[in-house]
PDB file of N, CA and C in Angstrom:
ATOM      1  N   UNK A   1      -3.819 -12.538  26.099  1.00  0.00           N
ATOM      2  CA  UNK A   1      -3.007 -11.835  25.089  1.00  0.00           C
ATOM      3  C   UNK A   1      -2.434 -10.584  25.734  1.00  0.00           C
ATOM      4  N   UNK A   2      -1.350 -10.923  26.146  1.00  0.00           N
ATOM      5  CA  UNK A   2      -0.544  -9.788  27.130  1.00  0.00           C
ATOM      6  C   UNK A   2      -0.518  -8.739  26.329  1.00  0.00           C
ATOM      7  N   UNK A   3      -0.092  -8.586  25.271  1.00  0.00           N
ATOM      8  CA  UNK A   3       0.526  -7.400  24.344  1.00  0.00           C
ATOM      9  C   UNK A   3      -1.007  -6.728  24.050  1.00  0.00           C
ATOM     10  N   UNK A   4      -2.255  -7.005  24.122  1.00  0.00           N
ATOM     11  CA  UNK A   4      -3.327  -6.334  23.857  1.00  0.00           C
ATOM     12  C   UNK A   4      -3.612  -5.760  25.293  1.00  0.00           C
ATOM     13  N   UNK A   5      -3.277  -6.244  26.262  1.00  0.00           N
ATOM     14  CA  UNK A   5      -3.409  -5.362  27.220  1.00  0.00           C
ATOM     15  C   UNK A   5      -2.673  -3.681  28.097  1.00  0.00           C
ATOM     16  N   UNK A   6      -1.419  -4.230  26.968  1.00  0.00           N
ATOM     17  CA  UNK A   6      -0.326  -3.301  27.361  1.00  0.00           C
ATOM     18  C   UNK A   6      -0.872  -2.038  26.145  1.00  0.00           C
ATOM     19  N   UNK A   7      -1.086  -2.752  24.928  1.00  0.00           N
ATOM     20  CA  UNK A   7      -2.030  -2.014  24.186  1.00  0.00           C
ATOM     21  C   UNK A   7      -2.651  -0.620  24.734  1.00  0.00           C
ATOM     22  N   UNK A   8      -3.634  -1.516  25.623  1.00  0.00           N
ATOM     23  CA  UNK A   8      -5.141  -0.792  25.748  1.00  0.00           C
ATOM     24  C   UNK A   8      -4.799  -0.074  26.393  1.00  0.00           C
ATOM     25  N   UNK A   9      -3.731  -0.297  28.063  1.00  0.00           N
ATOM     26  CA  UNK A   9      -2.860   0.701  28.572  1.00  0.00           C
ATOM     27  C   UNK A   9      -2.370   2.217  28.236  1.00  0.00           C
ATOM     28  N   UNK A  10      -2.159   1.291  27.411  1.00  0.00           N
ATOM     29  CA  UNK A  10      -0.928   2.696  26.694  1.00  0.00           C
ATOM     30  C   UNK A  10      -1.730   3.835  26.297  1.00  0.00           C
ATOM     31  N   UNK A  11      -2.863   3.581  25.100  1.00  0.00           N
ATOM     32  CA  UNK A  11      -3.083   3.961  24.749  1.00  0.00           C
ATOM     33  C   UNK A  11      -4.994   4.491  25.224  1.00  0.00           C
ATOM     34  N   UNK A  12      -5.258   4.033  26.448  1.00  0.00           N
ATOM     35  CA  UNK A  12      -6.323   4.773  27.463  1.00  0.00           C
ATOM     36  C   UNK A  12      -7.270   4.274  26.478  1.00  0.00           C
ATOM     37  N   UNK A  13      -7.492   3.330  26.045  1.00  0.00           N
ATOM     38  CA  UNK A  13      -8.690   2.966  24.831  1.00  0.00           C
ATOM     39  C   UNK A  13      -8.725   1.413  25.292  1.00  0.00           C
ATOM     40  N   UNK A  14      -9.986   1.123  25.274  1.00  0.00           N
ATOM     41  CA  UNK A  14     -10.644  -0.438  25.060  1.00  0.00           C
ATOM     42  C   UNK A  14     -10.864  -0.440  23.703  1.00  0.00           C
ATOM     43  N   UNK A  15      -9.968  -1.703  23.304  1.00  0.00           N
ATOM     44  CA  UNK A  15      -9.925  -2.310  21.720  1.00  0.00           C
ATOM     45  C   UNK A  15     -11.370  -3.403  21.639  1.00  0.00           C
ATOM     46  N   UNK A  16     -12.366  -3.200  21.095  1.00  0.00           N
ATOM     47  CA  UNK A  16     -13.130  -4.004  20.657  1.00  0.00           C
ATOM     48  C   UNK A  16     -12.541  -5.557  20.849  1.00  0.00           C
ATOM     49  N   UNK A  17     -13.379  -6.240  21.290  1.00  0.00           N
ATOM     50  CA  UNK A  17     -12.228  -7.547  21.197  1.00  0.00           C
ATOM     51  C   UNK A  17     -12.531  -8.688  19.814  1.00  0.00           C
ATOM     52  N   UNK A  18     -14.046  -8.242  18.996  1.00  0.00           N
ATOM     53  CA  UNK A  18     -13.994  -8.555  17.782  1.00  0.00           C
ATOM     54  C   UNK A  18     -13.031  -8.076  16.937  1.00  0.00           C
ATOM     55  N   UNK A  19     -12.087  -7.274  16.697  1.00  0.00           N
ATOM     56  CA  UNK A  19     -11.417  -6.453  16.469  1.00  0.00           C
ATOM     57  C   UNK A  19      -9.907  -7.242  16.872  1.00  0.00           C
ATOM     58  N   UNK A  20      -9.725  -7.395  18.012  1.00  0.00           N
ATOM     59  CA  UNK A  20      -8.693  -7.741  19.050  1.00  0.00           C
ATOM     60  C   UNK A  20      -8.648  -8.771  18.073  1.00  0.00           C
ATOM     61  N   UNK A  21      -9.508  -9.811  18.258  1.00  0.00           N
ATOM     62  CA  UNK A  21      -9.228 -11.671  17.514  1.00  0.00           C
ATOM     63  C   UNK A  21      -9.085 -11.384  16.165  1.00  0.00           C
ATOM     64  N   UNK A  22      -9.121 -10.467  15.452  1.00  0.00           N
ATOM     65  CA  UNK A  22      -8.557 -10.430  13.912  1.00  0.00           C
ATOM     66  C   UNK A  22      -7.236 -10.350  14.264  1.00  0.00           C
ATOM     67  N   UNK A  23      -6.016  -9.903  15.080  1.00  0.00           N
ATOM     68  CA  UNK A  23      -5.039  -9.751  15.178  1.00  0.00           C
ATOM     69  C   UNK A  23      -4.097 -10.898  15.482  1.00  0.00           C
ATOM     70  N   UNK A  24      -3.276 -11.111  14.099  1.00  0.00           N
ATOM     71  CA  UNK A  24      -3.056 -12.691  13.704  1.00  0.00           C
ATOM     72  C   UNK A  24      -1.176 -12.237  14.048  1.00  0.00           C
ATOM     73  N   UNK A  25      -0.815 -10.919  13.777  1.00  0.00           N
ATOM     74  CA  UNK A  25       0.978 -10.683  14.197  1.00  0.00           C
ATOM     75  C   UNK A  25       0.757  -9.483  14.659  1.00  0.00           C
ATOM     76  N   UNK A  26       1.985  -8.653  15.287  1.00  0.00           N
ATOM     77  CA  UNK A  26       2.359  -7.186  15.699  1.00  0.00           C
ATOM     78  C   UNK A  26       2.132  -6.247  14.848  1.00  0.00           C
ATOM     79  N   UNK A  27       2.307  -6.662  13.609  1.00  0.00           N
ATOM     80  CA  UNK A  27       2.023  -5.747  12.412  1.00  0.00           C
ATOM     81  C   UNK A  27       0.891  -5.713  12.271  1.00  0.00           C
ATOM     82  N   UNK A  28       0.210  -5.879  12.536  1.00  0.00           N
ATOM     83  CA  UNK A  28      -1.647  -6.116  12.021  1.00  0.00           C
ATOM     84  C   UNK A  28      -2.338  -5.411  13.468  1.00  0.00           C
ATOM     85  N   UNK A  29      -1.675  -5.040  14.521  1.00  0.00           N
ATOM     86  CA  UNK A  29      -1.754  -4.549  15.514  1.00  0.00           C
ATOM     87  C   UNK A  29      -1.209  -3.033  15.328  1.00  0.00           C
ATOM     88  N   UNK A  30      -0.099  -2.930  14.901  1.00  0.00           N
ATOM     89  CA  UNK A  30       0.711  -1.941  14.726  1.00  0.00           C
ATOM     90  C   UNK A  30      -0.445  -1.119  13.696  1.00  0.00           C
ATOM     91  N   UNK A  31      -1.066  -1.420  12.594  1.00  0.00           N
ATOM     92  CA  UNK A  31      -1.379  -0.978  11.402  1.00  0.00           C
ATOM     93  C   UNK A  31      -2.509  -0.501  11.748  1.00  0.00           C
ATOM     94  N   UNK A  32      -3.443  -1.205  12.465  1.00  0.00           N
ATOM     95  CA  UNK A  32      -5.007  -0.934  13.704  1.00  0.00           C
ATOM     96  C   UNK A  32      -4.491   0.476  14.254  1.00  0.00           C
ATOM     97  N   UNK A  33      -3.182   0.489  15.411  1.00  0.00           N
ATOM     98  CA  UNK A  33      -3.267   1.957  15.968  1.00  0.00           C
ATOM     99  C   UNK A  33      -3.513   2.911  15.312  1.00  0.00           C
ATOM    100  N   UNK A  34      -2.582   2.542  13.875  1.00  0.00           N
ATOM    101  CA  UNK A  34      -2.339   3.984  12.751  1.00  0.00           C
ATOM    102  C   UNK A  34      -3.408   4.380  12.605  1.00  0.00           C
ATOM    103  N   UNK A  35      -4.307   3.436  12.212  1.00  0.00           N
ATOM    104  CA  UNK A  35      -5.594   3.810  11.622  1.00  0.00           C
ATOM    105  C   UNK A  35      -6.656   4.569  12.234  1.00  0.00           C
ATOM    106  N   UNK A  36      -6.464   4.091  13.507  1.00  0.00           N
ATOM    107  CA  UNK A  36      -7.090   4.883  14.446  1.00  0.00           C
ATOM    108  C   UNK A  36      -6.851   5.829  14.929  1.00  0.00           C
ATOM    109  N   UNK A  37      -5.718   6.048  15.447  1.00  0.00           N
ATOM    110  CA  UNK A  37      -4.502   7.203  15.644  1.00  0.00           C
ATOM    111  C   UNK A  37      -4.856   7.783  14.453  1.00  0.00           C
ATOM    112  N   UNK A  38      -5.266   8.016  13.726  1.00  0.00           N
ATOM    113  CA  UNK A  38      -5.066   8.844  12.436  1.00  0.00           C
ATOM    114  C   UNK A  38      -3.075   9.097  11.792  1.00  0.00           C
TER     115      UNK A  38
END
């Protein structure tokens, strides 16, 4: 899953990958940063 790696990149964080496999589109990815990102 290329786009979870460019992810984790970007953003200097390892995404749980239980976490990672809930991510079914970009938006559901997108909505994860916010949340975390505050």
């Amino acid at each position: 899953y290329e786009l979870l790696y460019l992810l984790e990149e970007a953003f200097d964080d390892k995404i749980p990958e239980n976490e990672a496999n809930e991510f079914e589109t970009v938006g559901d990815v997108v909505n994860f940063i916010k949340k975390r990102k505050g």
